[in-house]
Protein backbone atom coordinates (compact mmCIF):
# COMPACT_ATOMS: atom_id res chain seq x y z
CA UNK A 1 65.69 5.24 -87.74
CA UNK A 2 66.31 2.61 -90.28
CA UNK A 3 69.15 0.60 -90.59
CA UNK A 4 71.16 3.19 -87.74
CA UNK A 5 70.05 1.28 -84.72
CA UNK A 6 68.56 -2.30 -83.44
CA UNK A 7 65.25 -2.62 -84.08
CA UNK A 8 63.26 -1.69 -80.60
CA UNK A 9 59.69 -3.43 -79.64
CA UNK A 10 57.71 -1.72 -77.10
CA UNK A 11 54.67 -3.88 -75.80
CA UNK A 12 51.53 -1.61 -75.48
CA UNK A 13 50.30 -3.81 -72.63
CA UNK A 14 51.43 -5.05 -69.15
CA UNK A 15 55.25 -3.89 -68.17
CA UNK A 16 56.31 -1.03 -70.88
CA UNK A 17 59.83 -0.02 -70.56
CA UNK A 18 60.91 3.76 -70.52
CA UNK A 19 60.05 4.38 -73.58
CA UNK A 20 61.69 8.11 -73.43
CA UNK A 21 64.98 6.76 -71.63
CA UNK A 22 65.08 4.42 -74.97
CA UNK A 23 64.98 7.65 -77.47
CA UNK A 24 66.99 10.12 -75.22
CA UNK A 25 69.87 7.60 -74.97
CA UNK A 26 69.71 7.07 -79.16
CA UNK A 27 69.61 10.80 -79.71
CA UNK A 28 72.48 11.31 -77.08
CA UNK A 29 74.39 8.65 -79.53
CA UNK A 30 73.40 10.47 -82.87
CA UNK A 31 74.67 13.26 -81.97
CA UNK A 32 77.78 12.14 -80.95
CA UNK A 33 78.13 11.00 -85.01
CA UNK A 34 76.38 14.02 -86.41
CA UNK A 35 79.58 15.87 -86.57
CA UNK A 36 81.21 13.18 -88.92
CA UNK A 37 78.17 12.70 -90.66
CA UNK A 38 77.89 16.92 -91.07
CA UNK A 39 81.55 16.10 -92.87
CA UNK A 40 80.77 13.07 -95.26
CA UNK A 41 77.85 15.16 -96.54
CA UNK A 42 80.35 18.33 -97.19
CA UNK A 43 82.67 16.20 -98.92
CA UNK A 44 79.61 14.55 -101.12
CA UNK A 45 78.42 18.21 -102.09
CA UNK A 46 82.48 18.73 -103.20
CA UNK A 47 82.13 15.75 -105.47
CA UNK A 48 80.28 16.84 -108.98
CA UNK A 49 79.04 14.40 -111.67
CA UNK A 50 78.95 16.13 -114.72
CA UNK A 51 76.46 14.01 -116.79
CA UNK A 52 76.80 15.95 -119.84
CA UNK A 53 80.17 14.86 -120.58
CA UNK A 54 79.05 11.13 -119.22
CA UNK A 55 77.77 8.31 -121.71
CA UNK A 56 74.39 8.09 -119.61
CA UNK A 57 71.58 10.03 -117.87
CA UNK A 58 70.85 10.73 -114.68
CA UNK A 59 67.96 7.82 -114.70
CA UNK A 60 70.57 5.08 -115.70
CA UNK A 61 73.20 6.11 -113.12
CA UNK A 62 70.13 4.96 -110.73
CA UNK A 63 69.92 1.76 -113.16
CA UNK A 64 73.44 1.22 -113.42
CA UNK A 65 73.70 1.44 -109.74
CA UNK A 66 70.61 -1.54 -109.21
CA UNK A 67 67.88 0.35 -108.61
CA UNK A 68 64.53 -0.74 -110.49
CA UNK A 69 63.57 1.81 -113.46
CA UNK A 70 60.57 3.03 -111.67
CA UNK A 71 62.78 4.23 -108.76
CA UNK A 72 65.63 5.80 -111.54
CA UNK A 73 63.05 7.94 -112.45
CA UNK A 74 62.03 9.33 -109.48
CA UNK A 75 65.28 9.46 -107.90
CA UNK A 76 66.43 11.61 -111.18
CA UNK A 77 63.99 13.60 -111.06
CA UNK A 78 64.56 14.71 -107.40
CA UNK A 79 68.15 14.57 -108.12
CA UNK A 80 67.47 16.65 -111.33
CA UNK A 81 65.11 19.17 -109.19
CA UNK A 82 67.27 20.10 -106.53
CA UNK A 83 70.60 19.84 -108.08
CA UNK A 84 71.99 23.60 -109.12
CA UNK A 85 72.46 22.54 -112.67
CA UNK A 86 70.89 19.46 -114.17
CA UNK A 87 73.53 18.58 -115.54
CA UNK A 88 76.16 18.88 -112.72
CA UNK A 89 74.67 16.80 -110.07
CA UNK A 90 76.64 16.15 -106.55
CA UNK A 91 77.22 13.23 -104.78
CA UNK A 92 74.55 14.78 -101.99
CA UNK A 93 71.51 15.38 -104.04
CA UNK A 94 72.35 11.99 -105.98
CA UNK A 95 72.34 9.92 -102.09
CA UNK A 96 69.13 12.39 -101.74
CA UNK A 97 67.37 11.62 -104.59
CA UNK A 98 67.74 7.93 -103.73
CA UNK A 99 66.13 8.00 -100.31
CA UNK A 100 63.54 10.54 -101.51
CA UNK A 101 62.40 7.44 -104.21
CA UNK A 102 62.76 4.96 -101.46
CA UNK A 103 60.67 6.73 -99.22
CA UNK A 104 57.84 7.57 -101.10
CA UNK A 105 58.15 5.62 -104.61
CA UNK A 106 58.98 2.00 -103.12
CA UNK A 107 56.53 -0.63 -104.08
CA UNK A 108 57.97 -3.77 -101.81
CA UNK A 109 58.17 -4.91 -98.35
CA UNK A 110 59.98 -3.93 -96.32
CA UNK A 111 62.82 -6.55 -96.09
CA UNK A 112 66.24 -7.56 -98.24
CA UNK A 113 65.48 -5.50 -101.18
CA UNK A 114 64.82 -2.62 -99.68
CA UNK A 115 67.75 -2.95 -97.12
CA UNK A 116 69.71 -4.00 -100.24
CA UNK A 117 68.45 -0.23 -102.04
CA UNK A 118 69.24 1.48 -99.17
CA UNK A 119 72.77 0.24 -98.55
CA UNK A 120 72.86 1.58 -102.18
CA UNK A 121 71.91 5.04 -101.60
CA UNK A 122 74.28 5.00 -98.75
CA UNK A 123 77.25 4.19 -100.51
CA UNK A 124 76.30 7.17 -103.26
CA UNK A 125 77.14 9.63 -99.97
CA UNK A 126 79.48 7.21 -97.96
CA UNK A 127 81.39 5.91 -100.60
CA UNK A 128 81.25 7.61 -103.90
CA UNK A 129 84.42 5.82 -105.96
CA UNK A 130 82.93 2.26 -104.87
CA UNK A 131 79.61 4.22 -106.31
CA UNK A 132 80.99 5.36 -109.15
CA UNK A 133 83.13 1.93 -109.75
CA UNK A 134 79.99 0.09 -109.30
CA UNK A 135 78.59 1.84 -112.32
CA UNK A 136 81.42 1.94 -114.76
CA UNK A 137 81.45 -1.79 -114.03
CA UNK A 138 78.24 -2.41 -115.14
CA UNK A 139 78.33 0.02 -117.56
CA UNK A 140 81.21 -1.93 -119.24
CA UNK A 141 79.10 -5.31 -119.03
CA UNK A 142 76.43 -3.84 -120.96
CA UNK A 143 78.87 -2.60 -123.32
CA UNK A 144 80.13 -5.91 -123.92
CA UNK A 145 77.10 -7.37 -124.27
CA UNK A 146 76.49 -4.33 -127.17
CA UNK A 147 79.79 -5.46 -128.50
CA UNK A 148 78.17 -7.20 -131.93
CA UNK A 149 77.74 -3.53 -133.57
CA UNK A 150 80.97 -3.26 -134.61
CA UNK A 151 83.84 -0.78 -133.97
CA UNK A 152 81.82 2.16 -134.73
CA UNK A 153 79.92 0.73 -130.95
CA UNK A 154 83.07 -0.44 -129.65
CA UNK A 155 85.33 3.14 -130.49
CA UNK A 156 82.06 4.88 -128.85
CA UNK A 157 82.33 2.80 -126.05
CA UNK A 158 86.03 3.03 -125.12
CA UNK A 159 85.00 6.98 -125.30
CA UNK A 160 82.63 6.03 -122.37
CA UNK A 161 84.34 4.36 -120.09
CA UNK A 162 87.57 6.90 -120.54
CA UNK A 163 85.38 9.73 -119.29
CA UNK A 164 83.95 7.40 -116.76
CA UNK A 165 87.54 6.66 -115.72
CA UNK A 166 88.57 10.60 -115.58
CA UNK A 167 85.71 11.32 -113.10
CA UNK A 168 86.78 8.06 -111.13
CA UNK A 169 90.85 9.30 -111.43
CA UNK A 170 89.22 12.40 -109.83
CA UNK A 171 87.44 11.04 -106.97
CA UNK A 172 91.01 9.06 -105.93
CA UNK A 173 91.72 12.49 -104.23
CA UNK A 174 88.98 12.55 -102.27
CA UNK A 175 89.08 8.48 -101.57
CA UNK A 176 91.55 8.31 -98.31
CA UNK A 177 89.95 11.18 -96.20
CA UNK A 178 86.73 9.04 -96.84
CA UNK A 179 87.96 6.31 -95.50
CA UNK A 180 89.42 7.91 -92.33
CA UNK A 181 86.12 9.46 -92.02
CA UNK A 182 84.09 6.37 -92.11
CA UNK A 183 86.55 4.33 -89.73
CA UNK A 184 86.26 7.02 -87.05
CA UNK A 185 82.32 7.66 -87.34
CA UNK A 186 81.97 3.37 -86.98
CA UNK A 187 84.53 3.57 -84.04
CA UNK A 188 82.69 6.92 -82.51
CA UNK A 189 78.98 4.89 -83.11
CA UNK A 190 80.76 1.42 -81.87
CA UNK A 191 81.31 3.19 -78.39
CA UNK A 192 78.22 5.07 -78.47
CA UNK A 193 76.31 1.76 -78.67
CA UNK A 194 78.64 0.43 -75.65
């Protein structure tokens, strides 16, 4: 179970540990978080992106966000595939279509980049404004580096980022029960691992 527990070496030789103690005591913990997980992934299916009235694709959200353009793609396109309308994607299927392309698309070791990818993806479902932040930011950096086209580029731009900023404004609801949300299923996991 990446990144959810300590990393566990069983020695096929000589004194094994209880092997099956080891797993029935992790799955006793997960459970005791899959409730509050069951919730943050509610709440991400509650939270649309509507990329039709955004000033990018589905592809450079994934871009935007860090992830390499090979893994865009096929994190779009399983974002794009399962999503009821292509163009109305939620936070869910976006966090899915991230792990889907990190599970069967990555080219690296295993190691920083891939931990750094996958603490990506699970900000997309654990914290969509810092996700959605995280974009406009860069969004706006590229912009700026655009910004020798004129005002024609720069009255397109401020376009952008105001409908970026109306789908963050909208998220602000959402924001607070988030947090609570997080804090308790760290505190619940905390004294699981205990």
């Amino acid at each position: 179970m990446r990144s959810l527990t300590d990393k566990e070496v069983i020695k096929h030789v000589g004194d094994v540990r209880n092997f099956r103690t080891w797993w029935e005591e992790l799955l006793a913990q997960v459970e005791l978080v899959a409730d509050d997980l069951f919730e943050f992934i509610r709440d991400a299916q509650d939270i649309e992106l509507d990329f039709s009235e955004l000033p990018f694709t589905v592809t450079e959200f994934y871009t935007l966000l860090g992830f390499p353009d090979y893994l865009s793609e096929r994190a779009a396109g399983d974002a794009e595939a399962n999503a009821v309308s292509p163009f109305e994607i939620d936070m869910w299927t976006l966090h899915s279509g991230a792990t889907y392309a990190l599970t069967h698309f990555f080219q690296g070791k295993e190691g920083a980049s891939l931990d750094q990818y996958v603490r990506i993806a699970n900000d997309i479902l654990f914290n969509p404004e810092g996700t959605i932040e995280r974009v406009e930011q860069e969004y706006e950096q590229q912009l700026e580096s655009e910004s020798d086209d004129g005002a024609q580029a720069s009255l397109a731009g401020e376009r952008a980022l105001a409908s970026i900023e109306r789908v963050s404004d909208d998220l602000q609801e959402k924001v607070d029960q988030f947090e609570e949300r997080e804090d308790a299923l760290r505190e619940r996991f905390q004294e699981a691992m205990c």
